[in-house]
C-alpha atoms as a PDB file:
ATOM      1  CA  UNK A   1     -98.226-129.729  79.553  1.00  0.00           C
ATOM      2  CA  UNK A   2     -94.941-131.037  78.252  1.00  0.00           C
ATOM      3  CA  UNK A   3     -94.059-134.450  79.805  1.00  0.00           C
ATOM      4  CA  UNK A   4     -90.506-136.435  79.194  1.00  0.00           C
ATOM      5  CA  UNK A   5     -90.826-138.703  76.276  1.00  0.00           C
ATOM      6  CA  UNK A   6     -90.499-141.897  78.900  1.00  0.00           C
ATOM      7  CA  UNK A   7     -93.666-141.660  80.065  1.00  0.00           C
ATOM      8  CA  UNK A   8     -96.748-143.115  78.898  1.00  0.00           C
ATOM      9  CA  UNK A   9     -99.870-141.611  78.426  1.00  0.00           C
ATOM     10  CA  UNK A  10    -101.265-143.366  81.371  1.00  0.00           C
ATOM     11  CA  UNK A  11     -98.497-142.147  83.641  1.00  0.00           C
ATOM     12  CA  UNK A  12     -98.656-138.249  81.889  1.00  0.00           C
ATOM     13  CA  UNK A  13    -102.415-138.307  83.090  1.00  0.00           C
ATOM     14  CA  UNK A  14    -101.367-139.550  86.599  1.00  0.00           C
ATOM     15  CA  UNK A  15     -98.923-137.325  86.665  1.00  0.00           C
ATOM     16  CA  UNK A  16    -100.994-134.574  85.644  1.00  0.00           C
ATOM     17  CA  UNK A  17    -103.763-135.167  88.301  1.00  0.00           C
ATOM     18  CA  UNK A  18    -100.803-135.128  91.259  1.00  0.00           C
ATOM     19  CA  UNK A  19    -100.091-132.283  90.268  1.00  0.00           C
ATOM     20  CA  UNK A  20    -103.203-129.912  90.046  1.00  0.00           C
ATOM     21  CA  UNK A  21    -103.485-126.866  92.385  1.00  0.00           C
ATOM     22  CA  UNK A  22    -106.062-126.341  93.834  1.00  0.00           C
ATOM     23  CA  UNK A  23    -109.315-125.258  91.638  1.00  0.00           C
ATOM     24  CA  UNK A  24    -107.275-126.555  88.809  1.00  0.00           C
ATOM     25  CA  UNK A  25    -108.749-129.266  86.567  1.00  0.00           C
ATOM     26  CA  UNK A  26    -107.912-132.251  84.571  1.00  0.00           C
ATOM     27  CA  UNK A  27    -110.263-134.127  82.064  1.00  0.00           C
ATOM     28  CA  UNK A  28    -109.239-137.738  83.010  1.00  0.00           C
ATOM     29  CA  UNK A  29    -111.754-140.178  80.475  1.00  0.00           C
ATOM     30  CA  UNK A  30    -113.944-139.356  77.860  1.00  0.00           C
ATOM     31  CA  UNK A  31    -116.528-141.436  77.136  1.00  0.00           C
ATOM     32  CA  UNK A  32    -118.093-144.490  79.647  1.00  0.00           C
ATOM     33  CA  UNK A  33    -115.399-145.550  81.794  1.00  0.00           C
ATOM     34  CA  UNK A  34    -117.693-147.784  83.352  1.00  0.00           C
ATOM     35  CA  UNK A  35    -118.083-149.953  79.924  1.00  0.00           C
ATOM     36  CA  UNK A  36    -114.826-149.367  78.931  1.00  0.00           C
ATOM     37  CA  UNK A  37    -112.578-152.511  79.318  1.00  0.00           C
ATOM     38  CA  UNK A  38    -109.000-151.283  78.578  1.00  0.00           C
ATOM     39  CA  UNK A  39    -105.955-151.054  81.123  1.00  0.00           C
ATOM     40  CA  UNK A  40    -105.483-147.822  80.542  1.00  0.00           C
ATOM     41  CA  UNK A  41    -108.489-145.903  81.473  1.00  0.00           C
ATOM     42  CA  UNK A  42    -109.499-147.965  84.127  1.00  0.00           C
ATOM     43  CA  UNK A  43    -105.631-147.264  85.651  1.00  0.00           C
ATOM     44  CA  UNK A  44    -106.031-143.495  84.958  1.00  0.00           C
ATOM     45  CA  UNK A  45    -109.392-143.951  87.058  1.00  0.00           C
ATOM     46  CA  UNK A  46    -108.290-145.867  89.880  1.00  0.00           C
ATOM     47  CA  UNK A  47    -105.353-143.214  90.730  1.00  0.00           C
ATOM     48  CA  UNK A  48    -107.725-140.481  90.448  1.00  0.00           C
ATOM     49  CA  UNK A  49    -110.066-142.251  92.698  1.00  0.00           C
ATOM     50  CA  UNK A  50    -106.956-142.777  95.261  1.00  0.00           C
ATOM     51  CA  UNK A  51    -106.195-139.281  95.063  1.00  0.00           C
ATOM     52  CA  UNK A  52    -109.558-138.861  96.044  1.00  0.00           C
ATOM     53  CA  UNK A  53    -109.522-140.307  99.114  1.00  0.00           C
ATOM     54  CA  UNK A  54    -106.124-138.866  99.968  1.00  0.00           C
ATOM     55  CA  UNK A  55    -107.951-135.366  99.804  1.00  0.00           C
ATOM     56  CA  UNK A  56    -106.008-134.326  96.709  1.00  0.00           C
ATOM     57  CA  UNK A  57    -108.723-133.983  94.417  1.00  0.00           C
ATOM     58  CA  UNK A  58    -112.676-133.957  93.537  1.00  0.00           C
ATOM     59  CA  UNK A  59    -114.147-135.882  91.436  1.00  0.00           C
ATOM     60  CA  UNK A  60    -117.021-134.855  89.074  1.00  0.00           C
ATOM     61  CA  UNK A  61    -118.363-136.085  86.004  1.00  0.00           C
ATOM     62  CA  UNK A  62    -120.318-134.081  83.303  1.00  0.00           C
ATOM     63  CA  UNK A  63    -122.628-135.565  80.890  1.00  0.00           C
ATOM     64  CA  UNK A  64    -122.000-134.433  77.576  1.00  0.00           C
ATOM     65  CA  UNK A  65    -125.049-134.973  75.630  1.00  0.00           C
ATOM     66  CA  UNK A  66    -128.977-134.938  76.646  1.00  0.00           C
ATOM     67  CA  UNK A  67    -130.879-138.282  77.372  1.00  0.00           C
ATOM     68  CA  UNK A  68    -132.829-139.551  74.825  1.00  0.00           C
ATOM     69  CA  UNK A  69    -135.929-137.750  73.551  1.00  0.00           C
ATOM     70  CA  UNK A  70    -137.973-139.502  75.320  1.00  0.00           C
ATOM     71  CA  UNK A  71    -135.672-138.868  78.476  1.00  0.00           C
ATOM     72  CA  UNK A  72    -134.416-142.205  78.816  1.00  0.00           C
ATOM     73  CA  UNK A  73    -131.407-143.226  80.025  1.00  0.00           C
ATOM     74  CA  UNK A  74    -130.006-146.623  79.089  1.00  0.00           C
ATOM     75  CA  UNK A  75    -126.672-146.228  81.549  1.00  0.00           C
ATOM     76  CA  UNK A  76    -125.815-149.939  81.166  1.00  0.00           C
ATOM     77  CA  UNK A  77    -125.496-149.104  77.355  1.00  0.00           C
ATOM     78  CA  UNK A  78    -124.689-145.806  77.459  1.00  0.00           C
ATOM     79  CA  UNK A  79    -126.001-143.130  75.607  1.00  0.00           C
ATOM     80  CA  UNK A  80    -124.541-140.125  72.986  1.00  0.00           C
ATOM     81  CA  UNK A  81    -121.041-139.051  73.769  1.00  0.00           C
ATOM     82  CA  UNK A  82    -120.663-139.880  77.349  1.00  0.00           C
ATOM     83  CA  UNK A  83    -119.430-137.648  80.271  1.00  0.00           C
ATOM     84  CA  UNK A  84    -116.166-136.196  80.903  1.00  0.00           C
ATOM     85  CA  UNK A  85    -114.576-137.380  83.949  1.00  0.00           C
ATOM     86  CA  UNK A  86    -113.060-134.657  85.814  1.00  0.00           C
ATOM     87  CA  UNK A  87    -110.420-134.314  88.614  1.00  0.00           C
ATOM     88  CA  UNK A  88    -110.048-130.567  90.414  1.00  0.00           C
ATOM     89  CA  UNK A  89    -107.517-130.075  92.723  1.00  0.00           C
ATOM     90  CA  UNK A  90    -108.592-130.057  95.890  1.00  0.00           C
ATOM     91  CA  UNK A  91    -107.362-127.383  98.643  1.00  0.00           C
ATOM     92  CA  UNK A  92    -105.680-129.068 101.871  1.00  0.00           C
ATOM     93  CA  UNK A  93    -107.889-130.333 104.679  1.00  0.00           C
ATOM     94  CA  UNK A  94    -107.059-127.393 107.384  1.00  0.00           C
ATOM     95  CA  UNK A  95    -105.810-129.336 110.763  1.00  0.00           C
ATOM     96  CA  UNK A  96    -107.698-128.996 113.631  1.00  0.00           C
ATOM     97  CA  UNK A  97    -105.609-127.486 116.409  1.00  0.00           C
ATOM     98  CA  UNK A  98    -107.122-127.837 120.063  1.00  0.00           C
ATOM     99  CA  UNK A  99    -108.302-124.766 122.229  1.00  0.00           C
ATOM    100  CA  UNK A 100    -108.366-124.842 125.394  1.00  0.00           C
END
């Protein structure tokens, strides 16, 4: 996707995620957004998250790497690569209409 040269990467990922049709889908974050502490991600999170509940978009996450091998999990501290975050546009919410 080409985006103008005035826009940050924060607002090309916004953008981005606005704009999926539906069944489309956008890796938002790499990694463990919930450790990470930056501006960025955590912006880039919190729109797709508000498109969310404006019935825009899912949200799913995939891990990318098997637990331990002993099958732990240390989520506080994360472990291997991470997940990828992932938006999908969502189709519109059909509107009721009333029969009588």
């Amino acid at each position: 996707m080409n985006n103008p040269p005035y826009l940050t990467e924060t607002e090309s990922a916004i953008k981005a995620m606005s704009s999926l049709e539906p069944g489309e889908t956008y890796v938002y974050f790499v990694g463990f957004l919930d450790e990470e502490r930056l501006a960025a991600p955590h912006a880039v999170a919190d729109a797709a998250y508000h498109l969310y509940l404006a019935g825009k978009v899912h949200l799913t996450q995939k891990r990318m790497t098997l637990p331990t091998s002993r099958g732990v999990v240390d989520w506080g501290r994360g472990c291997g690569k991470g997940f990828r975050y992932i938006a999908t546009g969502a189709l519109p919410k059909k509107k009721l209409v009333p029969t009588f």
